[in-house]
N, C-alpha and C. Protein backbone atom coordinates (compact mmCIF):
# COMPACT_ATOMS: atom_id res chain seq x y z
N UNK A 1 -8.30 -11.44 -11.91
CA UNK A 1 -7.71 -10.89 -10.70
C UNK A 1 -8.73 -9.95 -10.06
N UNK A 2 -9.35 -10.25 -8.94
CA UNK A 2 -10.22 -9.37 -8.17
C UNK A 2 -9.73 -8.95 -6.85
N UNK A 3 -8.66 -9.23 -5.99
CA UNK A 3 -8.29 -8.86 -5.39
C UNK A 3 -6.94 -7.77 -5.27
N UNK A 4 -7.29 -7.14 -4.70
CA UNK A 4 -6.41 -5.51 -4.64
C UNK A 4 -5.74 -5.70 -3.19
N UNK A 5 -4.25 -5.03 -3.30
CA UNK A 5 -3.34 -5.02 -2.06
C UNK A 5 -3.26 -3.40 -3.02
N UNK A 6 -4.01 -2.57 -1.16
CA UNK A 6 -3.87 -1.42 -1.32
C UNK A 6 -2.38 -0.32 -0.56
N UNK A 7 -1.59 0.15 -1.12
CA UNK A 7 -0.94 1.07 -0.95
C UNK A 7 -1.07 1.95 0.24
N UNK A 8 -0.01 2.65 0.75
CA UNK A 8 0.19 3.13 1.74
C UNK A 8 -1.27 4.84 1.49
N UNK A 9 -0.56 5.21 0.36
CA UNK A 9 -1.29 6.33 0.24
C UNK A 9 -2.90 6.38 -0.03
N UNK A 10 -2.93 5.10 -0.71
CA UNK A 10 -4.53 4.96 -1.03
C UNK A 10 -5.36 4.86 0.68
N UNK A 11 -4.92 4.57 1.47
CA UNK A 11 -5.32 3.71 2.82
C UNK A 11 -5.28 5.40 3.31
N UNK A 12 -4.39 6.07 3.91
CA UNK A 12 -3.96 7.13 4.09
C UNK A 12 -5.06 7.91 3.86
N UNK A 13 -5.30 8.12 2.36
CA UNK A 13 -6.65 9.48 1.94
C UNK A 13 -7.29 9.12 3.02
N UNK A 14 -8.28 8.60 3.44
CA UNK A 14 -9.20 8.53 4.27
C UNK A 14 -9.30 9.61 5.41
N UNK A 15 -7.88 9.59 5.94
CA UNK A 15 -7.82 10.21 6.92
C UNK A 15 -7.55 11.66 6.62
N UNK A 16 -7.40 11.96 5.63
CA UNK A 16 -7.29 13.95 5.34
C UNK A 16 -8.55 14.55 5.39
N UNK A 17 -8.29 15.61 5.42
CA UNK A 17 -9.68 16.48 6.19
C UNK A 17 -10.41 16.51 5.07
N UNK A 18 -9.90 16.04 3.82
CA UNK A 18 -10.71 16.33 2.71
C UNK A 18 -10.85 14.90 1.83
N UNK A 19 -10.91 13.68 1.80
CA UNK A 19 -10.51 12.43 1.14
C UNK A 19 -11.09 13.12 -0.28
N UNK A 20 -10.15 12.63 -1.32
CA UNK A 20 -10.84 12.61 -2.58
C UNK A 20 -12.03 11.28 -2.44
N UNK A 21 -12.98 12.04 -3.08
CA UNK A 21 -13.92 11.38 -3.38
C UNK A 21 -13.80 10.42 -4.08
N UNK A 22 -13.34 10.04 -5.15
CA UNK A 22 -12.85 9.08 -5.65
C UNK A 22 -12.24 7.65 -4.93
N UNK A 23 -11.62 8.20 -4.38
CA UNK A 23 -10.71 6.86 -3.46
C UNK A 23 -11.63 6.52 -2.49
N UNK A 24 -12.66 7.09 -1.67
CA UNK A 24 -13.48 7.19 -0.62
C UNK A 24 -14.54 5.82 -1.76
N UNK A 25 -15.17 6.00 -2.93
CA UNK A 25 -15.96 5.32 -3.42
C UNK A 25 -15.35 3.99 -4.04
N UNK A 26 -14.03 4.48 -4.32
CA UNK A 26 -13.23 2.96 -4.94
C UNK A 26 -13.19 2.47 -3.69
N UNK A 27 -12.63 2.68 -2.37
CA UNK A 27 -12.41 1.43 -1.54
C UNK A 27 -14.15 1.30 -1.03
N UNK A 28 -15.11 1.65 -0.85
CA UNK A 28 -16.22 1.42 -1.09
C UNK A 28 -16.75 0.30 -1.85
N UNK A 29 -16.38 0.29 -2.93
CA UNK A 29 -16.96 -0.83 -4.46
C UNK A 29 -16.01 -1.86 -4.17
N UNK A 30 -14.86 -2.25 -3.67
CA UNK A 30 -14.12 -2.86 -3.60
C UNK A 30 -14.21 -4.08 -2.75
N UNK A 31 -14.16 -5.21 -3.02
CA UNK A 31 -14.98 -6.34 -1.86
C UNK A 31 -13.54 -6.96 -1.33
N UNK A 32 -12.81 -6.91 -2.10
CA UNK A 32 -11.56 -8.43 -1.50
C UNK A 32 -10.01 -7.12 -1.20
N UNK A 33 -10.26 -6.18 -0.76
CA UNK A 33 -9.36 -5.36 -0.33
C UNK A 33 -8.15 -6.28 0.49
N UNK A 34 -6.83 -5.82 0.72
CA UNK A 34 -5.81 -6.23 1.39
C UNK A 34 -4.54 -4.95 1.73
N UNK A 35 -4.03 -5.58 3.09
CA UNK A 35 -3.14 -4.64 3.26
C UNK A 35 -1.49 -5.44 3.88
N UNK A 36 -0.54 -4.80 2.98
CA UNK A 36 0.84 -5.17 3.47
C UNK A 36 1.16 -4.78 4.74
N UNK A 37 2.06 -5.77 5.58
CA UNK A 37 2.66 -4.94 6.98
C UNK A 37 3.22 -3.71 6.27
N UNK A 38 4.00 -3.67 5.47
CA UNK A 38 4.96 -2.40 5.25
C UNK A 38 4.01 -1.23 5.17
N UNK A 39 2.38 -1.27 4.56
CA UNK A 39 1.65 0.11 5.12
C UNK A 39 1.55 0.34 6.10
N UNK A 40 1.40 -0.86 7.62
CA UNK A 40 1.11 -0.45 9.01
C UNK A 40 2.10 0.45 9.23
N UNK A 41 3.62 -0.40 8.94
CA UNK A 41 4.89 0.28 9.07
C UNK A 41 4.70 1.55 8.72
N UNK A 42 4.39 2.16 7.43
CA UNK A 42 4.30 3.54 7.30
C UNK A 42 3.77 3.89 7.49
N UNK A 43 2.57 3.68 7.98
CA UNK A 43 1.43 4.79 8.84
C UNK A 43 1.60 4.71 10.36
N UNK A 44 2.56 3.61 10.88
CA UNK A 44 2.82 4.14 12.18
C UNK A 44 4.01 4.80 12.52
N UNK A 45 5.30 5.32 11.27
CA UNK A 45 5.56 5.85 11.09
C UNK A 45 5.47 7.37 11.17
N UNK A 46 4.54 7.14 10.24
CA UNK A 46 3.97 8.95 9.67
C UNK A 46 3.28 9.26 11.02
N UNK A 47 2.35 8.45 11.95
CA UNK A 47 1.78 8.94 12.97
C UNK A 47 2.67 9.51 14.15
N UNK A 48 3.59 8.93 14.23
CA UNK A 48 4.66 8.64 15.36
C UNK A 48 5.36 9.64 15.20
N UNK A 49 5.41 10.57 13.94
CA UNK A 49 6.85 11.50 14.01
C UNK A 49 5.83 12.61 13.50
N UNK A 50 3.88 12.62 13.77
CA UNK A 50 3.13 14.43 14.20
C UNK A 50 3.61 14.83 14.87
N UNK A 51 4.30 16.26 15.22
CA UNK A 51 4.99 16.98 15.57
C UNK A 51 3.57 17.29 17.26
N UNK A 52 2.45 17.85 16.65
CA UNK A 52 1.78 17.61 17.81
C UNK A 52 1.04 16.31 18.18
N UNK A 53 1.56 16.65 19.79
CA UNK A 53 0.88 14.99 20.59
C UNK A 53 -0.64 14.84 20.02
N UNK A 54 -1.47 15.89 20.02
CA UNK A 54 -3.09 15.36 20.16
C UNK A 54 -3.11 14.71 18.59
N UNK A 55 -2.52 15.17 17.57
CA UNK A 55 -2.67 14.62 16.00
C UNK A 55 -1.96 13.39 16.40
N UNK A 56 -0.64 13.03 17.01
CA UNK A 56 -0.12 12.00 16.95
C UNK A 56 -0.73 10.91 17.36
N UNK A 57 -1.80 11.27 18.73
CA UNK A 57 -2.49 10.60 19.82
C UNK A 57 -4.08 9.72 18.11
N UNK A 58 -4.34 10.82 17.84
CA UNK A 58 -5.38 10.86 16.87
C UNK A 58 -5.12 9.76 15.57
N UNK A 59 -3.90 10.17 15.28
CA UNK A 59 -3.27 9.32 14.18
C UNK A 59 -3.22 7.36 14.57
N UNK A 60 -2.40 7.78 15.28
CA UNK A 60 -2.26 6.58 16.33
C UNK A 60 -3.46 5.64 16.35
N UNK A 61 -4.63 5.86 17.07
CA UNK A 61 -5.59 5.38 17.45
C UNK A 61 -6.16 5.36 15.61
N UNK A 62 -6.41 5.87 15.07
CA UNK A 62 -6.80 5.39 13.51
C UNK A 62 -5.82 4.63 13.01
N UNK A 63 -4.70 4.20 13.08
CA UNK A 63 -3.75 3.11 12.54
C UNK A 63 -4.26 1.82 13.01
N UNK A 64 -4.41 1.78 14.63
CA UNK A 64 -5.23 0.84 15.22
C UNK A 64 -5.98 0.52 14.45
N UNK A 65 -7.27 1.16 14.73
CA UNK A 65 -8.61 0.69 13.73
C UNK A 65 -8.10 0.55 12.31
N UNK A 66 -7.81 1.11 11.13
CA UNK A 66 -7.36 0.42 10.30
C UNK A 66 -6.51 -1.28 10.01
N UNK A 67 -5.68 -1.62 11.39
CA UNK A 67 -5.29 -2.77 11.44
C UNK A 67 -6.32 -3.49 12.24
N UNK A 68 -6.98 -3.35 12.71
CA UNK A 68 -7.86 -3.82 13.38
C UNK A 68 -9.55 -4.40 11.98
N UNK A 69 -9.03 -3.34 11.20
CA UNK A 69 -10.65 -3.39 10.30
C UNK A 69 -9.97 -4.56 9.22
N UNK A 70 -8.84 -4.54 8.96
CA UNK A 70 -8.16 -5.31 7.82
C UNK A 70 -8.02 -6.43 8.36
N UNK A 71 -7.88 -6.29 9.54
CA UNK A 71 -7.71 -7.98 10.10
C UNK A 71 -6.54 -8.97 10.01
N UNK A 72 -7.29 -10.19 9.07
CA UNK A 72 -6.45 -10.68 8.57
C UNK A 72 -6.08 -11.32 7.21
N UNK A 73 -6.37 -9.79 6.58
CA UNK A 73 -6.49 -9.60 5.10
C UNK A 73 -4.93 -8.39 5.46
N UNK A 74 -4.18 -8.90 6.67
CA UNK A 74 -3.03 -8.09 6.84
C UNK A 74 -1.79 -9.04 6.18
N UNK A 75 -1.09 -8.95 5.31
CA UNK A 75 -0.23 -9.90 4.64
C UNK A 75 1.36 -9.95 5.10
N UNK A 76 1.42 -10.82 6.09
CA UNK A 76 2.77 -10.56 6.92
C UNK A 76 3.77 -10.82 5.65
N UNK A 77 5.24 -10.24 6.22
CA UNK A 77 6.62 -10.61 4.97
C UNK A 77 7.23 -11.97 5.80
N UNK A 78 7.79 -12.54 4.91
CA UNK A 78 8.27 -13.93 5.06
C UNK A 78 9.49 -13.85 4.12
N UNK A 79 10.72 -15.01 4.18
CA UNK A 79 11.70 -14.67 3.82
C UNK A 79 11.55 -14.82 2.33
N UNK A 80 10.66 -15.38 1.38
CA UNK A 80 9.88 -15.67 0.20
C UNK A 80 9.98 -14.40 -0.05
N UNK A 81 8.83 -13.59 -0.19
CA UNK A 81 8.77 -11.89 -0.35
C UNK A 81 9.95 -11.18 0.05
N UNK A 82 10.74 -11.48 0.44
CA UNK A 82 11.87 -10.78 1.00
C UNK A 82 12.83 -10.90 -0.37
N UNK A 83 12.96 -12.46 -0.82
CA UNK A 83 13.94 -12.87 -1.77
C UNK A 83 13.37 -12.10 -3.14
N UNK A 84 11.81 -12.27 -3.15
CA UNK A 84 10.99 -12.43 -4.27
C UNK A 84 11.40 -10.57 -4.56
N UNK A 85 11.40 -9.86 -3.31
CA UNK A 85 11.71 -8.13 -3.83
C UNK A 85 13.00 -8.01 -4.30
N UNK A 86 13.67 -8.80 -3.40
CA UNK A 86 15.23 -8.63 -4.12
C UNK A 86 15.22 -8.76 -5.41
N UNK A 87 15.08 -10.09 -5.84
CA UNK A 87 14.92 -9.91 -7.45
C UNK A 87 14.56 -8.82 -8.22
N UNK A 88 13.33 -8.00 -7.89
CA UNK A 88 12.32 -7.04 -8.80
C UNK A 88 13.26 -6.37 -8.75
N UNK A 89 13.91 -6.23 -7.31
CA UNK A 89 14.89 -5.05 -7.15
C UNK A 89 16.42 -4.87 -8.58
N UNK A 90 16.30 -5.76 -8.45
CA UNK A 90 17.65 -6.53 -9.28
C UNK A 90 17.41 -6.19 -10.09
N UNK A 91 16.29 -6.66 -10.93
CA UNK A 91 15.86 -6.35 -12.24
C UNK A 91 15.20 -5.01 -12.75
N UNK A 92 14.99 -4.40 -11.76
CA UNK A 92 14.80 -2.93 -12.12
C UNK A 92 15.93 -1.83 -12.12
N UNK A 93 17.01 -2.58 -11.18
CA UNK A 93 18.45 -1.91 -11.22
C UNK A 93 18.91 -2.26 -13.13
N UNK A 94 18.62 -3.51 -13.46
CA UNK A 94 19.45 -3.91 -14.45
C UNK A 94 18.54 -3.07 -15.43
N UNK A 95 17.20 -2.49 -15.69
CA UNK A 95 16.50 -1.57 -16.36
C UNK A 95 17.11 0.03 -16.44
N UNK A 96 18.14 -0.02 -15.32
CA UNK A 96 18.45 1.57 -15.24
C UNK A 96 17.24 1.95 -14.47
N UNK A 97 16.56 1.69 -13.65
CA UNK A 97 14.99 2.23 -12.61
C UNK A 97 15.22 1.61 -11.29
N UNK A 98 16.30 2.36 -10.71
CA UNK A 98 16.50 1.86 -9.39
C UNK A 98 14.99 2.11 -8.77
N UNK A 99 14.86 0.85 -7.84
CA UNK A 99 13.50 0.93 -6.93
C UNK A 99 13.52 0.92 -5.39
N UNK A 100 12.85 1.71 -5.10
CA UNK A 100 12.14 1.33 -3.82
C UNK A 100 11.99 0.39 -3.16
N UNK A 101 13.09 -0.07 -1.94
CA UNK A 101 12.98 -1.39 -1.44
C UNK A 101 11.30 -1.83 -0.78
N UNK A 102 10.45 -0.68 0.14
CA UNK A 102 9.70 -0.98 0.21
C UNK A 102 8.93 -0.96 -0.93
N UNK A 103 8.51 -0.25 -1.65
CA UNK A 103 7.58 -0.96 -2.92
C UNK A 103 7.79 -1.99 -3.76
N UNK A 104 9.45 -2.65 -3.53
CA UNK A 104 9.71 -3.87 -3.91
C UNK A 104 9.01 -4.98 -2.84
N UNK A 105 9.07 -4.80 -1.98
CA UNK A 105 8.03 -5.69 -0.64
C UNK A 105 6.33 -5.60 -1.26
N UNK A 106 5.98 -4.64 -1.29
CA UNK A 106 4.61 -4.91 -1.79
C UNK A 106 4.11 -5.09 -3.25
N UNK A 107 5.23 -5.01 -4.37
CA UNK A 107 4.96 -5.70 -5.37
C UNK A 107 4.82 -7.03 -4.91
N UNK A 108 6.22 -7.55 -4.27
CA UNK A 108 6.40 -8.85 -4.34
C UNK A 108 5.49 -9.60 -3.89
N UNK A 109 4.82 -8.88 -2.57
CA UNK A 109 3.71 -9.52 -2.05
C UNK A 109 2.50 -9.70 -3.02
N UNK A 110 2.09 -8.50 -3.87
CA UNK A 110 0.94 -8.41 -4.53
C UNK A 110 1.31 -9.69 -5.82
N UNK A 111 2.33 -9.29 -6.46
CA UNK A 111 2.56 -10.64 -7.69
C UNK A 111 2.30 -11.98 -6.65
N UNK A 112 2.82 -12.07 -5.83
CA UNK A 112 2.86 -13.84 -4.40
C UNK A 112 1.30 -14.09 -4.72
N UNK A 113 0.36 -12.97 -4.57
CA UNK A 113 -0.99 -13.39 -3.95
C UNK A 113 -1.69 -12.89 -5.14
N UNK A 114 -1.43 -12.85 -6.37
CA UNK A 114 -2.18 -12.97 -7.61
C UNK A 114 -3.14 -11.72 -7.47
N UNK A 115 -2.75 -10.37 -6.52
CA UNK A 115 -3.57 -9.64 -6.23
C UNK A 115 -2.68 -8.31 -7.22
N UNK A 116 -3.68 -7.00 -7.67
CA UNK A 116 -3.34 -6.12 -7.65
C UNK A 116 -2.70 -4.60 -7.07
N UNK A 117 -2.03 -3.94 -7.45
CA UNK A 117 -1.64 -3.07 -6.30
C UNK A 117 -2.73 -1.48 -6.72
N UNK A 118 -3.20 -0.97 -5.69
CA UNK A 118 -3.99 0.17 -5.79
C UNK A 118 -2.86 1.29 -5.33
N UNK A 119 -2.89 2.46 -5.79
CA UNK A 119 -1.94 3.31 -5.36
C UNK A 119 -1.94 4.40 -6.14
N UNK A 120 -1.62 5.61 -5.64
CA UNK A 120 -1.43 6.92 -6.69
C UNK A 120 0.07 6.90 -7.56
N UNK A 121 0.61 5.94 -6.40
CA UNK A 121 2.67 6.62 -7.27
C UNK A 121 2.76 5.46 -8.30
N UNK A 122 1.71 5.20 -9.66
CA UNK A 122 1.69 4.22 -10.42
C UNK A 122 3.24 3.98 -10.89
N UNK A 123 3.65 4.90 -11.06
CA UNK A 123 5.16 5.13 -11.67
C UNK A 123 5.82 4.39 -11.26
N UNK A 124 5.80 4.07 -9.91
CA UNK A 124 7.02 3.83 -8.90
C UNK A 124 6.93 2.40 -8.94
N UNK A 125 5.65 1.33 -9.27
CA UNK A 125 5.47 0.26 -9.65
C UNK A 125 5.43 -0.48 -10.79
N UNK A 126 5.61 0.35 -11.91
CA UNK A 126 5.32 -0.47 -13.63
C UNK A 126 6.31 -0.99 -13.39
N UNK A 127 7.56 -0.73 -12.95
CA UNK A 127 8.88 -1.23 -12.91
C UNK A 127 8.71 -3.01 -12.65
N UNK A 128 7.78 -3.18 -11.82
CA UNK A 128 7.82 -4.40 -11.07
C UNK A 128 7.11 -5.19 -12.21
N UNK A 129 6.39 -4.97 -13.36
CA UNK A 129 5.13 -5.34 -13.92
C UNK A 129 3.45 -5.86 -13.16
N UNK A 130 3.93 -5.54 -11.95
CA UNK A 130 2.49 -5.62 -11.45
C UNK A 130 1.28 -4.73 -12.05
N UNK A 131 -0.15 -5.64 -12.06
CA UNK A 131 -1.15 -4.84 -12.55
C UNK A 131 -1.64 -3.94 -11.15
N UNK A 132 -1.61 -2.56 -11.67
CA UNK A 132 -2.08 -1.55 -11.01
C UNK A 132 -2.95 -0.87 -11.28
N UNK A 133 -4.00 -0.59 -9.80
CA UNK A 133 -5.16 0.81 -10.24
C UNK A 133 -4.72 1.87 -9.46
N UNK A 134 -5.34 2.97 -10.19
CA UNK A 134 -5.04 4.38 -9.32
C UNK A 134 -6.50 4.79 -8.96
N UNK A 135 -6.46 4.95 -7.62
CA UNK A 135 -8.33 5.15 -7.56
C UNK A 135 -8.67 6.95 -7.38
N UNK A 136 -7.48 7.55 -7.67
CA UNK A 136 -7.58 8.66 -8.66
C UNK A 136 -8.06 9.30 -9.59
N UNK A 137 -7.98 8.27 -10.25
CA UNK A 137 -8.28 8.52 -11.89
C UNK A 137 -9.96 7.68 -11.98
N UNK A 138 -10.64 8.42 -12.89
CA UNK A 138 -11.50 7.71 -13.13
C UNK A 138 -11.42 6.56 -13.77
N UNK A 139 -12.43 5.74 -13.37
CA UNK A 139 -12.62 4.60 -14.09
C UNK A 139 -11.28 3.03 -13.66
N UNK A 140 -10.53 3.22 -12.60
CA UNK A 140 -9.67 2.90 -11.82
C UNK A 140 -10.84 1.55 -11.09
């Protein structure tokens, strides 16, 4: 497995005034990167509700270029991934680990496309059994 479907938050660092270094060099080393609609969704989200216009204006225009740089390594949902989260969902209810409908969307996508998920909230995904890196941690 060499390809990575990166997380809302991993995508995100970039843009803080301070990126950990770490994540700045993992998506660096990283050749077959990918991104779910449901991150555009939350980063045009998070941009859309900066309280000030010029950050919002700022935010905004970097969501662009991020969908713009990913291209079409952008992994639309289809009613497949839709069914395919329900399940995880199901089965993580029946674990006692209620989940996250959207991180049930981007497991489902990442298990669909034989890809890994990159992300800090590792927690929030073992549920799914997807293989995950945290580009946090060393050696990720």
């Amino acid at each position: 497995m060499t390809g990575m479907l990166v997380d809302t938050n991993v995508v995100s660092e970039l843009v803080r005034p301070r990126p950990s270094p770490s994540v700045v060099a993992y998506l660096r080393n990283q050749t077959d990167l990918w991104l779910s609609v449901i991150s555009l969704h939350e980063l045009t989200y998070g941009a859309e509700r900066a309280p000030d216009p010029v950050q919002r204006s700022k935010l905004l225009v970097w969501t662009a270029q991020i969908s713009a740089r990913f291209g079409p390594r952008i992994i639309d949902l289809d009613r497949h991934l839709a069914e395919a989260a329900g399940r995880l969902r199901a089965a993580a209810d029946a674990q006692g680990r209620p989940a996250d409908p959207l991180d049930a969307l981007i497991a489902a996508t990442a298990i669909s496309r034989g890809l890994a998920v990159a992300t800090r909230n590792t927690k929030d995904f073992e549920v799914f059994g997807v293989t995950l890196h945290n580009p946090w941690q060393p050696g990720a």
